[in-house]
Protein backbone atom coordinates (compact mmCIF):
# COMPACT_ATOMS: atom_id res chain seq x y z
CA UNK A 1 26.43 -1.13 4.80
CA UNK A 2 25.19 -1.99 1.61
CA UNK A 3 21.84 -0.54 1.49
CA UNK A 4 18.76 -1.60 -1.26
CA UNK A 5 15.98 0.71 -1.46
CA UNK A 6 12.96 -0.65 -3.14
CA UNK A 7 11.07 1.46 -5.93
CA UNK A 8 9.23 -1.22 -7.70
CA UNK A 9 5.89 0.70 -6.74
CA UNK A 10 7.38 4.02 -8.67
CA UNK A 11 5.29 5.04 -11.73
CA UNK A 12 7.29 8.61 -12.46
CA UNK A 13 4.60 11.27 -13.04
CA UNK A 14 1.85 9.24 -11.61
CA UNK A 15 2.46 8.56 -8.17
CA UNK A 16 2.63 11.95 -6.79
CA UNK A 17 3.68 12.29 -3.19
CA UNK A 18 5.75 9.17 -3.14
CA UNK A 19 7.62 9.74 -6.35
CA UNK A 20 8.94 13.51 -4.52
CA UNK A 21 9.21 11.53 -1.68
CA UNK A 22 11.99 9.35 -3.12
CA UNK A 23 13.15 12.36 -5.31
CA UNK A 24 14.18 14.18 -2.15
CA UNK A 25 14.92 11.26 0.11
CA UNK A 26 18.24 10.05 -2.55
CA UNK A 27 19.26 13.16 -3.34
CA UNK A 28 19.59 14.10 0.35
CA UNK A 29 21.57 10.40 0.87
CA UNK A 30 23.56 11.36 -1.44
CA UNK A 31 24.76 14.54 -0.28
CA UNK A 32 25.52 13.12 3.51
CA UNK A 33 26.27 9.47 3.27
CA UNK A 34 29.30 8.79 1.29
CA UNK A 35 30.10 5.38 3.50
CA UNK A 36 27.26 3.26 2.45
CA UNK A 37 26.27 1.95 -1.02
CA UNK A 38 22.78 2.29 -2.42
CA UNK A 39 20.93 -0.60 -4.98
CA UNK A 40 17.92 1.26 -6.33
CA UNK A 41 15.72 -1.97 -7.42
CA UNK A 42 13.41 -0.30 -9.89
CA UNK A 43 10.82 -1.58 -12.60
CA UNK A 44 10.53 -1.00 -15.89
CA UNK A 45 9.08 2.23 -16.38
CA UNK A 46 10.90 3.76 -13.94
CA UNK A 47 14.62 2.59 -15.49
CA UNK A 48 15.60 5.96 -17.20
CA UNK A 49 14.36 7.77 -13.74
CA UNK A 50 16.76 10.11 -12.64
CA UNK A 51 19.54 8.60 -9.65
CA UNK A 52 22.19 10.91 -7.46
CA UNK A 53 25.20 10.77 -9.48
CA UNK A 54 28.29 8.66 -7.58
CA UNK A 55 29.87 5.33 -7.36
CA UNK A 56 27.68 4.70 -4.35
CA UNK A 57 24.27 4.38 -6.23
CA UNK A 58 23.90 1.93 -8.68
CA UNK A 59 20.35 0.83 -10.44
CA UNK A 60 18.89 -2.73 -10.68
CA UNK A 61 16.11 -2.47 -13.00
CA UNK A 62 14.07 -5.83 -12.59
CA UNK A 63 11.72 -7.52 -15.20
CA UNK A 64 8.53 -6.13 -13.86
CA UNK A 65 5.75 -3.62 -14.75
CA UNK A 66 4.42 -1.31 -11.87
CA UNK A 67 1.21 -0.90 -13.95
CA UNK A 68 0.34 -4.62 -13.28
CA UNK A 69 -0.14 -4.38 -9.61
CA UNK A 70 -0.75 -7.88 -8.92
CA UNK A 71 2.52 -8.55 -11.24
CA UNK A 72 4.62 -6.22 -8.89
CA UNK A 73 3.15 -8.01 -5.85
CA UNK A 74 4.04 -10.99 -6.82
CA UNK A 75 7.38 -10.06 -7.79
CA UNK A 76 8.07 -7.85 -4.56
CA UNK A 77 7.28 -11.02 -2.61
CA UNK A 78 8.56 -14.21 -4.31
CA UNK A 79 11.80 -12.39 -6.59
CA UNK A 80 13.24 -9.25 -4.66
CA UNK A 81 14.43 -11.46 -1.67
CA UNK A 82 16.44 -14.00 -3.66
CA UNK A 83 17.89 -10.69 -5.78
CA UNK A 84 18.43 -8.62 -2.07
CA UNK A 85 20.20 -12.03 -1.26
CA UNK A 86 22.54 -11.75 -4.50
CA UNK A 87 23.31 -8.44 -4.22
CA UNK A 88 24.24 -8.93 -0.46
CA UNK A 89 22.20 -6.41 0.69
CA UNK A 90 22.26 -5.32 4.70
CA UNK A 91 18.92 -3.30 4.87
CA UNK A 92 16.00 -3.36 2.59
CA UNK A 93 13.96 0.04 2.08
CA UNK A 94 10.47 -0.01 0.68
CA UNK A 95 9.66 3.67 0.12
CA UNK A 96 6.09 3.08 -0.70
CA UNK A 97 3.96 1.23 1.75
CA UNK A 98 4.69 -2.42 0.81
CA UNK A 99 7.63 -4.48 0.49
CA UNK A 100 8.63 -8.22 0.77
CA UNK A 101 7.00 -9.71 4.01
CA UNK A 102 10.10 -12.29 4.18
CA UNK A 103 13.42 -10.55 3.62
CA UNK A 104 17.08 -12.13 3.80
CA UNK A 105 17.94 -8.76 5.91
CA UNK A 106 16.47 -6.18 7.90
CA UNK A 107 13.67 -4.23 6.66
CA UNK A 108 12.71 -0.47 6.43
CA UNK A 109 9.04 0.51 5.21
CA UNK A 110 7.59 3.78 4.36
CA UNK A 111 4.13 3.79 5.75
CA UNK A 112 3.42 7.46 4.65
CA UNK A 113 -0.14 7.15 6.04
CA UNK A 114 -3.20 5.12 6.45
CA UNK A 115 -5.21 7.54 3.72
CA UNK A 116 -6.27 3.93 2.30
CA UNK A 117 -8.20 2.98 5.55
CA UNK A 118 -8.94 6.17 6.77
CA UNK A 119 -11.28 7.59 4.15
CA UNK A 120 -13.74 6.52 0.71
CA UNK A 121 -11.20 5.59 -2.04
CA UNK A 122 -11.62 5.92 -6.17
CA UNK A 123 -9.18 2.94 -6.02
CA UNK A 124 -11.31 -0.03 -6.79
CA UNK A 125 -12.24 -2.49 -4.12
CA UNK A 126 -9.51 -5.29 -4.68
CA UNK A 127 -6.73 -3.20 -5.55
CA UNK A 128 -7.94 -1.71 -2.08
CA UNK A 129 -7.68 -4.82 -0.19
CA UNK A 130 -4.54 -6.01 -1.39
CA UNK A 131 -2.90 -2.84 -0.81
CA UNK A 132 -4.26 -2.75 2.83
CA UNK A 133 -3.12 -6.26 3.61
CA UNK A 134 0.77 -5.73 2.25
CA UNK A 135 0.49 -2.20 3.64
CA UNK A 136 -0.33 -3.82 7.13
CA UNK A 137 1.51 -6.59 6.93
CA UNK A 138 4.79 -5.33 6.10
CA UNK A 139 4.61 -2.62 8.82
CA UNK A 140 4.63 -5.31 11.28
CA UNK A 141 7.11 -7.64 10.08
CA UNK A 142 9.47 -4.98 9.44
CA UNK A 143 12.22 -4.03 11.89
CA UNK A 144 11.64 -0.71 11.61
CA UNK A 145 8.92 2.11 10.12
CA UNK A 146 9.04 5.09 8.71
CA UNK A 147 6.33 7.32 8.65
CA UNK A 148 5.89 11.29 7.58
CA UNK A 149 4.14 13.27 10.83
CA UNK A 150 3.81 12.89 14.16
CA UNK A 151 0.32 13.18 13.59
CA UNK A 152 0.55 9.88 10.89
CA UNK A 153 2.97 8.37 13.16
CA UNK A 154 -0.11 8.26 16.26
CA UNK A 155 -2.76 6.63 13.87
CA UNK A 156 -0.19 3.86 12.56
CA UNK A 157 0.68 3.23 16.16
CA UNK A 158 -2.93 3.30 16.93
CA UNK A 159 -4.88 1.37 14.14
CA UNK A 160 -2.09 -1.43 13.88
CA UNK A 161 -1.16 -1.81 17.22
CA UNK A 162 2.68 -1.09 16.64
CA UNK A 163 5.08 -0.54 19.23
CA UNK A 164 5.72 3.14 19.44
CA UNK A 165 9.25 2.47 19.72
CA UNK A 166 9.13 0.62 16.46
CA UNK A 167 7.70 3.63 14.62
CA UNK A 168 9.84 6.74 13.29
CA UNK A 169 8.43 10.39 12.14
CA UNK A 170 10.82 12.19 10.03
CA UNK A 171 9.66 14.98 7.70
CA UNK A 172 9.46 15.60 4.62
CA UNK A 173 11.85 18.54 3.10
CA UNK A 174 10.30 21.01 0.72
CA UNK A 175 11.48 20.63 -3.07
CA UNK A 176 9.20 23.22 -4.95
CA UNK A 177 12.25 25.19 -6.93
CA UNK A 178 11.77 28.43 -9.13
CA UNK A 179 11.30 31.65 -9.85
CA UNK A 180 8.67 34.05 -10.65
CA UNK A 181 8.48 34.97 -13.93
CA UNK A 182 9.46 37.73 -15.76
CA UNK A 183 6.85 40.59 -16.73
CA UNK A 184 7.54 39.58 -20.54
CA UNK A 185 6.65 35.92 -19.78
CA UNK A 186 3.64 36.25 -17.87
CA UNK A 187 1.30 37.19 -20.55
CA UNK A 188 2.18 33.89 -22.35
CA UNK A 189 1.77 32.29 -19.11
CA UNK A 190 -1.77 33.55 -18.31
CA UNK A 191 -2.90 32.97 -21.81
CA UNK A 192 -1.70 29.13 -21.41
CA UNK A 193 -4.39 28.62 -18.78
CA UNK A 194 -6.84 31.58 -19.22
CA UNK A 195 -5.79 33.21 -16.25
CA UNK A 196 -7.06 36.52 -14.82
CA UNK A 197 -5.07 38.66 -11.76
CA UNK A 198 -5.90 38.60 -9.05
CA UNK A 199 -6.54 35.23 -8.38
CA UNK A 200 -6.50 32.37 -4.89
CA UNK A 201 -4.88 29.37 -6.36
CA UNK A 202 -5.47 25.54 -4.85
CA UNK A 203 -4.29 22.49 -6.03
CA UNK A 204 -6.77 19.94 -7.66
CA UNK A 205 -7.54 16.61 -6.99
CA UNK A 206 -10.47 14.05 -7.74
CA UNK A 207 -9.71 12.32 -4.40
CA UNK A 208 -12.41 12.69 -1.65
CA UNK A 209 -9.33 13.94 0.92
CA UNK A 210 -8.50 16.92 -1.80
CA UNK A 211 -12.02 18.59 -0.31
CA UNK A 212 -12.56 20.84 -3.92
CA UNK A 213 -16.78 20.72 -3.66
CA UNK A 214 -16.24 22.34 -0.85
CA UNK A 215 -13.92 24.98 -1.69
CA UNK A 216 -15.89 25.80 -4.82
CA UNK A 217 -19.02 26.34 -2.39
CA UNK A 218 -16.69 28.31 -0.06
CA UNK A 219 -15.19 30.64 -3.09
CA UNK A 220 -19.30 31.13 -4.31
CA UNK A 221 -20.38 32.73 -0.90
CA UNK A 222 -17.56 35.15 -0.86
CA UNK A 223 -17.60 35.76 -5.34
CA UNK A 224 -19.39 39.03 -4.51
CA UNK A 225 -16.91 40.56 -1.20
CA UNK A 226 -13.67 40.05 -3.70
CA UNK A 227 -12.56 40.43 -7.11
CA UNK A 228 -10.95 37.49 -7.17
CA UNK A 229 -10.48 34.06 -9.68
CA UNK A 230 -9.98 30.67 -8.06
CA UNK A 231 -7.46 28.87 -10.25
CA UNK A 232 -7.39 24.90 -9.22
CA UNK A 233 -3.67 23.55 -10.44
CA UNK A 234 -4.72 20.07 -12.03
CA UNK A 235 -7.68 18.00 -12.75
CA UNK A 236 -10.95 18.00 -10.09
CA UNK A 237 -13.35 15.53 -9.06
CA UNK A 238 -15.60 13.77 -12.38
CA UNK A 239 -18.42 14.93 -10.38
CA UNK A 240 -18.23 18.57 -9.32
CA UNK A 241 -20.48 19.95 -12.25
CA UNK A 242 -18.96 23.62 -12.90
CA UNK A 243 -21.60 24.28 -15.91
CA UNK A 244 -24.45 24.10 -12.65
CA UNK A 245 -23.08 26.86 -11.97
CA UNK A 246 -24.20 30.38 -12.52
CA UNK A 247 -21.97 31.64 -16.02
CA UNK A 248 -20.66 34.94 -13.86
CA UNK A 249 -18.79 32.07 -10.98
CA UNK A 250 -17.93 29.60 -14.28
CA UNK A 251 -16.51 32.46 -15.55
CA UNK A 252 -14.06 32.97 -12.38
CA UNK A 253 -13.59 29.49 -11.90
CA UNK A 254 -10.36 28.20 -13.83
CA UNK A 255 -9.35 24.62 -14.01
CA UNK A 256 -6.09 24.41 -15.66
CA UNK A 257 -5.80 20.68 -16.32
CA UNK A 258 -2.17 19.27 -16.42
CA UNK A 259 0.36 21.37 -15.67
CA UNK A 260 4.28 21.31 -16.28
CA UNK A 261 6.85 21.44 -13.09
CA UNK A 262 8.24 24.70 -14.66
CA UNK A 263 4.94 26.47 -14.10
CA UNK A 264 3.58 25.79 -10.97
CA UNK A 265 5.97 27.80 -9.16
CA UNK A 266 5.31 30.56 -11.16
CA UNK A 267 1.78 29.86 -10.78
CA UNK A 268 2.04 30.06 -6.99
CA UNK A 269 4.09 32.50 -6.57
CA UNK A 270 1.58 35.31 -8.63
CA UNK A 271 -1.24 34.12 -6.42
CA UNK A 272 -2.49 36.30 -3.61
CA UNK A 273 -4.00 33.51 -1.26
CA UNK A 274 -3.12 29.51 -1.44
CA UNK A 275 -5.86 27.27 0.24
CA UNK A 276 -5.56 23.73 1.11
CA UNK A 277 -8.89 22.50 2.23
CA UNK A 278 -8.53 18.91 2.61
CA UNK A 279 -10.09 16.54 4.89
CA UNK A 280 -7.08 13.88 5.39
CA UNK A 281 -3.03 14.92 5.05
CA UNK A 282 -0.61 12.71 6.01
CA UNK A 283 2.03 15.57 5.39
CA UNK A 284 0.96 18.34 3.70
CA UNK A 285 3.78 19.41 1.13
CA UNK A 286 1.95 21.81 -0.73
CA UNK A 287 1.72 23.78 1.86
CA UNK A 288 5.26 23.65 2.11
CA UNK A 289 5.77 24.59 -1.29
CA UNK A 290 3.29 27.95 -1.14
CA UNK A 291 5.26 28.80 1.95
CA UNK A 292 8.64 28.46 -0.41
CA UNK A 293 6.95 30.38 -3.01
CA UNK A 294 6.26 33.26 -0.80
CA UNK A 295 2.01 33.20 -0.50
CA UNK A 296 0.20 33.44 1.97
CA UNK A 297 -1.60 30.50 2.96
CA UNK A 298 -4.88 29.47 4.24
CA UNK A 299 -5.58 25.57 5.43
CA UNK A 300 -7.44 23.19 7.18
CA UNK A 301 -7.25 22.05 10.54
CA UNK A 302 -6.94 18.21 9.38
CA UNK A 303 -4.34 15.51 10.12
CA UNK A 304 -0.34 16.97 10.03
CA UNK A 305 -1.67 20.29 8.09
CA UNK A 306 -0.89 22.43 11.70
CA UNK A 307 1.98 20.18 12.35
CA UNK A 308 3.69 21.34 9.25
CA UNK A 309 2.52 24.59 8.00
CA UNK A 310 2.93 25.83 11.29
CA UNK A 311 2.58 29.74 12.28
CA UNK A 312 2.46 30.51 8.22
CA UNK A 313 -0.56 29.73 7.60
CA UNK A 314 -4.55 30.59 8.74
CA UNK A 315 -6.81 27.52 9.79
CA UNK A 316 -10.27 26.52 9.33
CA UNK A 317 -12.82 23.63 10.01
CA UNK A 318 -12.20 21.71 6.37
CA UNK A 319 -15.97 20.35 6.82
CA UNK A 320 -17.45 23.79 7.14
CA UNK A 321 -18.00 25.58 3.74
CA UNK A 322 -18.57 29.20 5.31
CA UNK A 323 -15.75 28.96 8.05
CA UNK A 324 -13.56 28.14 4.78
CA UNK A 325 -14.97 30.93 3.55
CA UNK A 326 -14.81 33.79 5.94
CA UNK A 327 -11.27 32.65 6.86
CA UNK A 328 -10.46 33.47 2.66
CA UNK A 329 -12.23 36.56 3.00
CA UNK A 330 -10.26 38.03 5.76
CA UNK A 331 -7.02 36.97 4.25
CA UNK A 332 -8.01 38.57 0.94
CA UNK A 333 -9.24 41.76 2.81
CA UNK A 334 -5.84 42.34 5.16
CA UNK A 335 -2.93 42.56 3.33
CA UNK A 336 -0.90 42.87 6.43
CA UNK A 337 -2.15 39.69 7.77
CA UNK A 338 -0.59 38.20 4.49
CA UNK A 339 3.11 40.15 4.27
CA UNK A 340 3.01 38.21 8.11
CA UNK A 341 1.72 34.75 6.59
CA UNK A 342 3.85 35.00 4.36
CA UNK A 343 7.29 36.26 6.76
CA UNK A 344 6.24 33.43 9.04
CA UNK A 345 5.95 30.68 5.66
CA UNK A 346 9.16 31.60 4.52
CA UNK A 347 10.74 31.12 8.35
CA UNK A 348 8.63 27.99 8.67
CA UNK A 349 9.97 26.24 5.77
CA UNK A 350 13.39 26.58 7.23
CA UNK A 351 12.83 23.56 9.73
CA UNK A 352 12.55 21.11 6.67
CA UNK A 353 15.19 20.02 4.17
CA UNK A 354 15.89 16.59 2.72
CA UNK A 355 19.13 16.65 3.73
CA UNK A 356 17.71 16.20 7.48
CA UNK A 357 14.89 13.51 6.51
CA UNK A 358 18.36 11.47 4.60
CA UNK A 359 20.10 11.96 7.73
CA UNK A 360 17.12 10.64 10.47
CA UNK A 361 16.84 8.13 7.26
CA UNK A 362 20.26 6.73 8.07
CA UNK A 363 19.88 7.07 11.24
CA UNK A 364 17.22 4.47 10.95
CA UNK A 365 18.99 1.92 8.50
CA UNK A 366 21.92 1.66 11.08
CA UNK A 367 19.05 1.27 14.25
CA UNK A 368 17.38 -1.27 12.14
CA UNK A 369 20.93 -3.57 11.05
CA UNK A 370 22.06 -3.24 14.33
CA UNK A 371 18.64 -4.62 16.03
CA UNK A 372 18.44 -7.37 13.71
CA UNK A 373 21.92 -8.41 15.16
CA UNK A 374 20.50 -8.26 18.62
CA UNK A 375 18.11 -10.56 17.82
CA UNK A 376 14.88 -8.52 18.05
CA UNK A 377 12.08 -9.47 16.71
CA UNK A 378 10.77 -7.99 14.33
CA UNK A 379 7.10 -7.94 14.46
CA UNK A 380 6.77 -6.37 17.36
CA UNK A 381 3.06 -4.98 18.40
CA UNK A 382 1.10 -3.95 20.80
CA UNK A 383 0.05 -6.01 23.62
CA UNK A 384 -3.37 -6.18 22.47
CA UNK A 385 -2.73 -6.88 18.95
């Protein structure tokens, strides 16, 4: 089969999940498929991004911007079909929620979760709508979907009325790489972000799902029952306020801002505690990626989080600041509970790799070509859709 997989959505260092997403979902095609061939259709910023080496990828970077979302709409729908046509291509994948609703072949989406519909979103209220209505529409004109979790895979089937049959889960692999640094480096390292041992580290995020107000209230109750700094990886919310703090918790309270691939591993892998408090997780990679960095982790009890992090990791209620917090405190307070979090992360991460989410991937592509020769149609929905 001759196989296109759409990245026209892909703006590299900005799109987060998705971009690791497609990271580890070609590199893992490449390593067990050498029958098919792959045509990567990607946009302009994306054209220098990184493909598998081999004679079976090859890129088609189209005349589009991914910054102008209407402009990559409009090309995804009225331009991509005549160019799958051209390139004679058997299966389309869109990796990142939308592709074109009328396709000279059998489609493939990525739905990797309704996030968009399920909670408040920064993303302003157009951009919102349009995504929702390609997002939706897509998923049921395609022949087949592809979601992240079980747990995602239940709400698409639920809110959109798709046939469960129609619907795929296949995980995510982890791809956090590193090592910890060297005693000599991490001085410099420290310094770079005005970092003070020992410390819980959490990602950031200034998306209502990331759940930071709450942790910061969570890490205040327990300031005084452990020594401990709370680094947040990244950027937080425009409105958490640190200064209305009091100066002692401002003081223990480090937001590093941007931070290169090289160091978070590091970063994680000096930390005593990781905590992932959000309120909506389609997947849950970082907890994947603690888990690979050998910390012991603490999360909530939302969406896939239990699905995934499995028996390497300590749960709590993500709306309740003090269960967040007792549940830090007694991870910080029993270092044998930890050396076991962190036994059972490292055995946990062993279920996921990309090479098995490339191989459920293909797995899909051929279900999808061959159904599309049977004649199925491809819309298919519940019965009270």
């Amino acid at each position: 089969m001759k196989i296109g997989i759409n990245l026209l959505y892909l703006l590299p260092g900005v799109v987060g999940g998705t971009e690791t997403y497609a990271a580890g979902l070609l590199q893992g095609l490449a390593e067990i498929d050498r029958q098919n061939e792959y045509v990567v259709f990607m946009n302009r910023e994306s054209e220098h991004w990184p493909l598998p080496q081999g004679e079976h990828f090859r890129r088609v970077v189209c005349p589009v911007h991914a910054a102008s979302r209407a402009a990559r709409y409009l090309f995804e729908q009225l331009r991509l079909p005549r160019l799958l046509g051209r390139h004679r291509i058997d299966v389309v994948h869109s990796l990142g929620y939308v592709g074109p609703l009328i396709a000279p072949c059998p489609a493939v989406v990525t739905l990797h979760d309704l996030n968009f519909m399920a909670l408040s979103h920064p993303m302003p209220a157009a951009r919102r709508a349009a995504l929702r209505f390609f997002a939706v529409q897509c998923a049921r004109r395609a022949e087949r979907v592809i979601t992240i979790s079980a747990f995602s895979r239940g709400e698409i089937c639920r809110v959109l009325n798709l046939d469960p049959g129609k619907v795929t889960a296949i995980h995510l692999g982890a791809l956090r790489t590193g090592a910890s640094p060297a005693a000599g480096a991490w001085p410099e390292l420290t310094g770079r972000y005005g970092i003070r041992e020992p410390y819980v580290v959490a990602f950031g995020g200034r998306t209502l799902n990331k759940n930071i107000p709450r942790l910061i209230r969570a890490f205040a109750l327990l300031r005084d029952a452990v020594p401990h700094s709370l680094v947040l990886v990244g950027h937080i919310p425009a409105d958490v306020d640190l200064a209305a703090e009091t100066a002692e918790l401002r003081e223990r309270i480090i937001v590093t801002g941007y931070v290169p691939e090289g160091d978070v591993f590091p970063l994680l892998s000096r930390a005593e505690l990781f905590v992932l408090p959000s309120l909506y997780e389609g997947f849950g990679l970082p907890a994947l990626e603690a888990q690979q960095a050998g910390v012991a982790v603490a999360c909530s009890t939302a969406g896939s989080l239990p699905e995934v992090a499995g028996e390497g990791a300590v749960y709590f209620d993500p709306e309740s600041v003090e269960g967040m917090a007792a549940v830090m405190r007694r991870c910080l307070a029993d270092a044998p509970l930890r050396s076991r979090l962190v036994r059972n992360g490292r055995e946990n991460v062993a279920r996921f790799s990309w090479n098995r989410t490339a191989e459920e991937t293909a797995a899909v592509y051929r279900e999808a070509f061959a159904g599309r020769r049977r004649g199925e149609h491809p819309a298919a929905v519940c019965d009270k859709a």
